[in-house]
C-alpha atoms as a PDB file:
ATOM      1  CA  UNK A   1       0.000   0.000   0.000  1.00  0.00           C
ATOM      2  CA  UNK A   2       1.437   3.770  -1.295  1.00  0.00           C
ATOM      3  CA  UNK A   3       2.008   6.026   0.922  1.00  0.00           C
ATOM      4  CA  UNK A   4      -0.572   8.314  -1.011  1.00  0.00           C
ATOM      5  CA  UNK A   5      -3.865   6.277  -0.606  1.00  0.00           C
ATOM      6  CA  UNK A   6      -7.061   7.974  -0.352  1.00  0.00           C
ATOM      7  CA  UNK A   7      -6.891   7.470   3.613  1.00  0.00           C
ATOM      8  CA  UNK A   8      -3.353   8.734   4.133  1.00  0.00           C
ATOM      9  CA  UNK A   9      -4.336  11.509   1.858  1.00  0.00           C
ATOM     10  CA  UNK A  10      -7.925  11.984   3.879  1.00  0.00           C
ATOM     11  CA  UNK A  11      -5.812  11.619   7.010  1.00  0.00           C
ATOM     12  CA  UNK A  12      -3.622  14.481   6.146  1.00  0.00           C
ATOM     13  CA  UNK A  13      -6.766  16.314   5.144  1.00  0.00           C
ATOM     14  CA  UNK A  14      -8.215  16.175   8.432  1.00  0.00           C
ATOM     15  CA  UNK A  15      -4.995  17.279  10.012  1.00  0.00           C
ATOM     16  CA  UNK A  16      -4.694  20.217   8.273  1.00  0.00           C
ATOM     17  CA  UNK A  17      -8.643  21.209   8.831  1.00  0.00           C
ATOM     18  CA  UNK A  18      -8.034  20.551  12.840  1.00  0.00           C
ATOM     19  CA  UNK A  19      -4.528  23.372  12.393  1.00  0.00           C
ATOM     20  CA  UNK A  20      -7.282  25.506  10.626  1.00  0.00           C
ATOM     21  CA  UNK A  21     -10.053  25.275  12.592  1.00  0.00           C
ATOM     22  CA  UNK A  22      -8.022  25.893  15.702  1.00  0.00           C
ATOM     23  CA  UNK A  23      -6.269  28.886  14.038  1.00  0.00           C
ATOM     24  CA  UNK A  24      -9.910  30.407  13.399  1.00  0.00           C
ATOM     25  CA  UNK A  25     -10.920  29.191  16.942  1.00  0.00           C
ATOM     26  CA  UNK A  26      -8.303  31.536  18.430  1.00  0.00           C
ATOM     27  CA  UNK A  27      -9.515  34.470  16.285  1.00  0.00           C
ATOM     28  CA  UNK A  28     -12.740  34.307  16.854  1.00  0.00           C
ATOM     29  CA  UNK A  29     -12.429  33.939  20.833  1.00  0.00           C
ATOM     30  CA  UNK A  30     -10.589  37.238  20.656  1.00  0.00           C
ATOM     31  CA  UNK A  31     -13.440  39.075  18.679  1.00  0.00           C
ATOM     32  CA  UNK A  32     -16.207  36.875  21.141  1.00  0.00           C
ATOM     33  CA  UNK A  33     -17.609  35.813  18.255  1.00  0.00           C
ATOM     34  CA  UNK A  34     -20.341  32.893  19.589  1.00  0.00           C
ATOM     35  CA  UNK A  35     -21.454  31.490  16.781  1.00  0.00           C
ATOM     36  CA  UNK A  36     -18.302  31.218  15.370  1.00  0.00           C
ATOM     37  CA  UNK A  37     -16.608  29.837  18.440  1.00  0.00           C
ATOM     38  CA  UNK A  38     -19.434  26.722  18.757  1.00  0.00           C
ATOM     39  CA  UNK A  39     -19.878  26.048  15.019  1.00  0.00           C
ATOM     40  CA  UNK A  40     -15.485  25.862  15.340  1.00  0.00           C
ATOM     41  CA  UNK A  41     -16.287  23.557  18.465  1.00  0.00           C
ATOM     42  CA  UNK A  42     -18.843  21.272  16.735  1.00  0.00           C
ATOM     43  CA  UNK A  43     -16.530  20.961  13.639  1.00  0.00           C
ATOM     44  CA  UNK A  44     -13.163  19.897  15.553  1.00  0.00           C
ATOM     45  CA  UNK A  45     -15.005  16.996  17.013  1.00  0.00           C
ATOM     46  CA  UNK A  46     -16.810  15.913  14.081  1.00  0.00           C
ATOM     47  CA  UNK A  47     -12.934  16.340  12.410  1.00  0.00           C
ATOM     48  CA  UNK A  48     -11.448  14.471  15.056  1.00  0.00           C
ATOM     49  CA  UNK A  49     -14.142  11.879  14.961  1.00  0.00           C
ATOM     50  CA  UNK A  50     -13.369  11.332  10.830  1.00  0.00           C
ATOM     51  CA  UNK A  51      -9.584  10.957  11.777  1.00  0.00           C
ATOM     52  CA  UNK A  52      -9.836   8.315  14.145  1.00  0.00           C
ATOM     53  CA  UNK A  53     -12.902   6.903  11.595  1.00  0.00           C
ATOM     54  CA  UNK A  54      -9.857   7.081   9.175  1.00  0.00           C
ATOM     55  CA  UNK A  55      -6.913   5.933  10.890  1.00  0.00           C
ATOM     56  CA  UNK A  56      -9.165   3.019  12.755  1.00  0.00           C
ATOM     57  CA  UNK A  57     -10.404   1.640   9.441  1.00  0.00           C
ATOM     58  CA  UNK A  58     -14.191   2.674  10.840  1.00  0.00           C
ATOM     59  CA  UNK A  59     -16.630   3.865   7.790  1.00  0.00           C
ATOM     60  CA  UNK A  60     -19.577   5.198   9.747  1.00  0.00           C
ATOM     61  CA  UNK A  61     -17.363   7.924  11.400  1.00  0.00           C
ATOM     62  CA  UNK A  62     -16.174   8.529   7.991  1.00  0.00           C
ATOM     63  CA  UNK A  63     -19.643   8.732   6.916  1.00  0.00           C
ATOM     64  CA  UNK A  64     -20.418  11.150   9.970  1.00  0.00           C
ATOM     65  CA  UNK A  65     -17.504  13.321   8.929  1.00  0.00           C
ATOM     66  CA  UNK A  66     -19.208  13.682   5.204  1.00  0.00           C
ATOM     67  CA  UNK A  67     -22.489  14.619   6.047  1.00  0.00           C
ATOM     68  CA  UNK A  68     -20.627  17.197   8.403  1.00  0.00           C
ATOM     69  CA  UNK A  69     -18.329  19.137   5.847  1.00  0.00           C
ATOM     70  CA  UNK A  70     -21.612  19.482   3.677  1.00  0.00           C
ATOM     71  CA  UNK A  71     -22.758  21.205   6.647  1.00  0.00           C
ATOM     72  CA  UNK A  72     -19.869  23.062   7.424  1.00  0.00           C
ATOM     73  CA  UNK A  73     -19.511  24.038   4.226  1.00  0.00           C
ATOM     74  CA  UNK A  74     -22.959  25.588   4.550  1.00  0.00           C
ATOM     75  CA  UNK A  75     -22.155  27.132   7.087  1.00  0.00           C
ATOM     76  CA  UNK A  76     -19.078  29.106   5.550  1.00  0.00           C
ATOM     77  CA  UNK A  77     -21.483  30.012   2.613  1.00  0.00           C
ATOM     78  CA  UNK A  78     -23.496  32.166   5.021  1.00  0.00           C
ATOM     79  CA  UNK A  79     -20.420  33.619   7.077  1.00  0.00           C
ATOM     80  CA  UNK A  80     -18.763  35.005   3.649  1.00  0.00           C
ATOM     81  CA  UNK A  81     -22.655  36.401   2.606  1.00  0.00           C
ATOM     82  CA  UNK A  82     -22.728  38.351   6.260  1.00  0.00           C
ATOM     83  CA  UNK A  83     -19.364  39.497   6.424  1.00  0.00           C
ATOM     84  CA  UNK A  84     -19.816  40.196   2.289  1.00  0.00           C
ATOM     85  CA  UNK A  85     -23.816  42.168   3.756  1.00  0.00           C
ATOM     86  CA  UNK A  86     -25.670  39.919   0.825  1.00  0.00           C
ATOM     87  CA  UNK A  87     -29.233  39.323   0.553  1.00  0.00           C
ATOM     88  CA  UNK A  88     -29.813  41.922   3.637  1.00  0.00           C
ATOM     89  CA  UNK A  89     -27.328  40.786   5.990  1.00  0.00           C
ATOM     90  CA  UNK A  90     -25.207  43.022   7.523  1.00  0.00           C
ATOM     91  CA  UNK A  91     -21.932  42.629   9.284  1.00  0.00           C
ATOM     92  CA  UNK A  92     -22.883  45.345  11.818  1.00  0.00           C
ATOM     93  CA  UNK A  93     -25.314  43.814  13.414  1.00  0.00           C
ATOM     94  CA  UNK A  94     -24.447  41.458  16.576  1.00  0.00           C
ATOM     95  CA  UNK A  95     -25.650  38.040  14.836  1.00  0.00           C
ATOM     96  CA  UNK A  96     -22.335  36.654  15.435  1.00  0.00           C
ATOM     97  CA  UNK A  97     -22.307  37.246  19.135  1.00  0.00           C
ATOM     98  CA  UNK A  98     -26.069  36.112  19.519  1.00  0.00           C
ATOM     99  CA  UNK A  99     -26.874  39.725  20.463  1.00  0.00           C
ATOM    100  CA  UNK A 100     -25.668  39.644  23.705  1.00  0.00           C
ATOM    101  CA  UNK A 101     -22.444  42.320  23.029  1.00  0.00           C
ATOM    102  CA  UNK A 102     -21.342  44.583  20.778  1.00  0.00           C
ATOM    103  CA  UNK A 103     -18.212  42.706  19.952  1.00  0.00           C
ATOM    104  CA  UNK A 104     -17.046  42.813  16.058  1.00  0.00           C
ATOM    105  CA  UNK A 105     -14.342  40.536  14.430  1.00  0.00           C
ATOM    106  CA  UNK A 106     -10.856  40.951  15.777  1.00  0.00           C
ATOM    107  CA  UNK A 107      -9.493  41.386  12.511  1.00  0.00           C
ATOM    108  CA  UNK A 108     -11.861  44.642  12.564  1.00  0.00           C
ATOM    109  CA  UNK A 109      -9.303  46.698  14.808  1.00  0.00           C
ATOM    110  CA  UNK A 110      -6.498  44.238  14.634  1.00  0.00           C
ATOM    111  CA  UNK A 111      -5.932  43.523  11.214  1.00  0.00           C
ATOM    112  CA  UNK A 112      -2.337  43.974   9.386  1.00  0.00           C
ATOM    113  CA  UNK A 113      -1.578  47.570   9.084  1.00  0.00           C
ATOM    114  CA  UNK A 114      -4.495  48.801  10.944  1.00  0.00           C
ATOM    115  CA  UNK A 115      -4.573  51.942  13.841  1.00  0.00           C
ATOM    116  CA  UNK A 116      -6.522  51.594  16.503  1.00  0.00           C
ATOM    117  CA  UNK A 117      -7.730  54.982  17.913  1.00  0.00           C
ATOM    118  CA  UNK A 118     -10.021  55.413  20.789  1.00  0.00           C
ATOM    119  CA  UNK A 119     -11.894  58.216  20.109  1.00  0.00           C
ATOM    120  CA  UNK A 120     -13.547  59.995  22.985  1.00  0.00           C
ATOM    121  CA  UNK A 121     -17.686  59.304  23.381  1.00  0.00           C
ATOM    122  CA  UNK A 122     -20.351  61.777  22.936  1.00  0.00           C
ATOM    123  CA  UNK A 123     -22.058  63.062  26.256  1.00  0.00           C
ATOM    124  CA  UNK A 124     -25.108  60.829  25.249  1.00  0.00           C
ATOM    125  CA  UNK A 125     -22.147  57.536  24.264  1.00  0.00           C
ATOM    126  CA  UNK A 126     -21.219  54.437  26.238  1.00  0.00           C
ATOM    127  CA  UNK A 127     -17.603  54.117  26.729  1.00  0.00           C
ATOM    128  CA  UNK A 128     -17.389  50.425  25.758  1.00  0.00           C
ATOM    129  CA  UNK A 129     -19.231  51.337  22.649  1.00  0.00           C
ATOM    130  CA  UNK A 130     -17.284  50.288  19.713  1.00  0.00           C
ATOM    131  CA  UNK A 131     -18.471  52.926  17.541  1.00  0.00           C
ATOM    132  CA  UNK A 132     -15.992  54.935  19.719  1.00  0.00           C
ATOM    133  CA  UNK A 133     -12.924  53.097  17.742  1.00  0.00           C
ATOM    134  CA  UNK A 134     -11.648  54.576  15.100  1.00  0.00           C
ATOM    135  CA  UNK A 135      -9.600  52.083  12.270  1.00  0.00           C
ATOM    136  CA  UNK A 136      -7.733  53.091   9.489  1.00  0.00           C
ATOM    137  CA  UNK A 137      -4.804  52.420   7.620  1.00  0.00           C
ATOM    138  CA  UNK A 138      -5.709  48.674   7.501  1.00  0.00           C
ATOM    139  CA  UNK A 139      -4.552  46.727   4.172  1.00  0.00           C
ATOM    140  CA  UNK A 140      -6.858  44.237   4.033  1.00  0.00           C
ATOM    141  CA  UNK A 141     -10.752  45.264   5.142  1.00  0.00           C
ATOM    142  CA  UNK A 142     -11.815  42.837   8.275  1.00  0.00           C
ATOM    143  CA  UNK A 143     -14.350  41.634   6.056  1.00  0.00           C
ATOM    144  CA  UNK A 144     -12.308  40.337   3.300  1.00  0.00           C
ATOM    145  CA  UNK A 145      -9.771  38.670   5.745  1.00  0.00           C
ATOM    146  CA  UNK A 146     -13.374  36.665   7.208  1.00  0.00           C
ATOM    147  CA  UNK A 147     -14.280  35.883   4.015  1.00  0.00           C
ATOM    148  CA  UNK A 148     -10.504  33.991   3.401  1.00  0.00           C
ATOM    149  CA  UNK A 149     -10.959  32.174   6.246  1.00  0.00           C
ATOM    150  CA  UNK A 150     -14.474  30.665   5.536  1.00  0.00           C
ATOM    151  CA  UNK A 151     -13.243  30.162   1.851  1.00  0.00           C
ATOM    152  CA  UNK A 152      -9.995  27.920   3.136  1.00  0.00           C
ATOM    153  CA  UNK A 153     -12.590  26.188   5.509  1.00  0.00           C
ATOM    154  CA  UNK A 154     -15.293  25.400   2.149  1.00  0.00           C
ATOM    155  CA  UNK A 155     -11.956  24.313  -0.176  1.00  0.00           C
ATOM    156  CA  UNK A 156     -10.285  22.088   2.634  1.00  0.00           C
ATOM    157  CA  UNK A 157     -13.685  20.795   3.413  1.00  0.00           C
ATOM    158  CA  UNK A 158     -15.097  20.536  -0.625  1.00  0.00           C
ATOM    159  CA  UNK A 159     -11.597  18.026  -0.580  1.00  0.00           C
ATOM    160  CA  UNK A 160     -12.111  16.419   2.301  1.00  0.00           C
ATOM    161  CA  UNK A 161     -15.633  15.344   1.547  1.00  0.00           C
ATOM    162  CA  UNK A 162     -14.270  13.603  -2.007  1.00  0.00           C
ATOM    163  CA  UNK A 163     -11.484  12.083  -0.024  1.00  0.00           C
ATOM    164  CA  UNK A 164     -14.128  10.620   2.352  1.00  0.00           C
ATOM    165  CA  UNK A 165     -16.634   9.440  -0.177  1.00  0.00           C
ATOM    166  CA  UNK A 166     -13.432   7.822  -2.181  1.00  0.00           C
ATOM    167  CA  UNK A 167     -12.184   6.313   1.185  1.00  0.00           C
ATOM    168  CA  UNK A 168     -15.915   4.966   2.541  1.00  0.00           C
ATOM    169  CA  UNK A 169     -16.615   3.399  -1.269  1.00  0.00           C
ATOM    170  CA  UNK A 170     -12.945   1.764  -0.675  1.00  0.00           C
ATOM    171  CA  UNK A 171     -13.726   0.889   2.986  1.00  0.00           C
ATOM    172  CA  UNK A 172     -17.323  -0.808   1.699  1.00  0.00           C
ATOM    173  CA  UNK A 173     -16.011  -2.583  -1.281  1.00  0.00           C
ATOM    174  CA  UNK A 174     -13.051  -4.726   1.449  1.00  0.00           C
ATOM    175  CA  UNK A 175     -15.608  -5.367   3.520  1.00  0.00           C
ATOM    176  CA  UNK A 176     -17.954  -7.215   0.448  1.00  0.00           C
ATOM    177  CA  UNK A 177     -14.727  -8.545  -0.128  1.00  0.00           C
ATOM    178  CA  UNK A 178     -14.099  -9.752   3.319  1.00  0.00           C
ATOM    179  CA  UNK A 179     -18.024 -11.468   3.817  1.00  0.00           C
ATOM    180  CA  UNK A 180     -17.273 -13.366   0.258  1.00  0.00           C
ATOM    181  CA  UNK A 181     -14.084 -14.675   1.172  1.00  0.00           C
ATOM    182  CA  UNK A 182     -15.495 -15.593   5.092  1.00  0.00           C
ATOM    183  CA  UNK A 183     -18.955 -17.618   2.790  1.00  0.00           C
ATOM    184  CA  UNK A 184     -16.685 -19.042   0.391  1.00  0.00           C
ATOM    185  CA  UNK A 185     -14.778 -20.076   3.542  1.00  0.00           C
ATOM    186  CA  UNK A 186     -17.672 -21.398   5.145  1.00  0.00           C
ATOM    187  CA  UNK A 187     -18.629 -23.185   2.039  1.00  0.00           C
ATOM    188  CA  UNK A 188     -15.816 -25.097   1.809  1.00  0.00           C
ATOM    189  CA  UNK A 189     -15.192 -26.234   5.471  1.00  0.00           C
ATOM    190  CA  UNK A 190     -18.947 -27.511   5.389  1.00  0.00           C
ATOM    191  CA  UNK A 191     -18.068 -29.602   2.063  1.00  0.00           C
ATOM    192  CA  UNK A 192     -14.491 -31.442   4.061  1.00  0.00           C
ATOM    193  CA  UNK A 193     -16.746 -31.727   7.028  1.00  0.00           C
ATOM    194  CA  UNK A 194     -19.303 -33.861   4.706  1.00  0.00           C
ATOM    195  CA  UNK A 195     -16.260 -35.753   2.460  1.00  0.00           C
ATOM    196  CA  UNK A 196     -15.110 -36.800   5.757  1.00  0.00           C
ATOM    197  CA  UNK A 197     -18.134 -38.365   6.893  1.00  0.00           C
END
């Protein structure tokens, strides 16, 4: 067996989804993003689950891990239409945080070449109000640096859910494979045990 089967590849797959998932995890703890931070939760199990499905030779965690990534990859679909505002979404409003802060992304204020300035409220102004921070000089928008993230997550997962289909169709056809050769097995030991008689 190659070193470049469908489950070393998937298993190297999975691998690099739990270093990017983590990555993102970090991020979006920063920004207290919620919904973020438990769809990133849900999706290193499920990831972890298809790698030991994977390395363990067990098809149904495989299986698991498929009907997951089409999920997940749902999931990044919507994140790049908020952060992108289509169809009426807007990536002002405090969806992401289940509207229980005012918390943004952390790339908002924190992105590569941005300047964070605090900018002193109005008399009628919170002073943990957001609005308050002023941003500029940033090279890449917040926005855009969201929307690379959630397209990595939809390529690595779009991959990983052929590798998994390739790797379950493999796992199925051994095990046919395996009953045949146990009944043809059992066929013959029943035909000694009645030419011995």
């Amino acid at each position: 067996m190659g070193c470049c089967t469908g489950r070393c590849s998937l298993i190297c797959l999975c691998a690099l989804q739990l270093i990017s998932a983590l990555e993102r995890q970090i991020f979006d703890f920063l920004g207290f993003q919620w919904a973020p931070i438990l769809g990133n939760f849900l999706h290193i199990i499920v990831v972890i689950l298809g790698l030991f499905g994977t390395i363990q030779y067990r098809p149904r965690y495989i299986m698991v891990y498929t009907v997951w990534t089409a999920l997940w990859v749902t999931w990044n679909v919507f994140i790049i239409c908020f952060y992108l505002e289509v169809g009426g979404l807007s990536k002002d409003t405090d969806l992401m945080t289940f509207n229980i802060s005012v918390h943004r992304s952390w790339w908002r204020e924190h992105g590569p070449g941005c300047v964070r300035r605090v900018l002193p409220p109005s008399a009628h102004g919170v002073m943990d109000d957001y609005t308050y921070v002023s941003v500029t000089g940033c090279i890449v928008d917040f926005q855009y640096l969201e929307v690379i993230h959630s397209a990595v997550q939809i390529l690595l997962s779009l991959v990983g859910f052929v590798y998994a289909c390739y790797v379950i169709s493999i796992s199925m056809e051994e095990e046919d494979t395996y009953s045949f050769d146990l009944q043809v097995c059992k066929h013959l030991f029943i035909q000694m045990l009645q030419i011995t008689e």
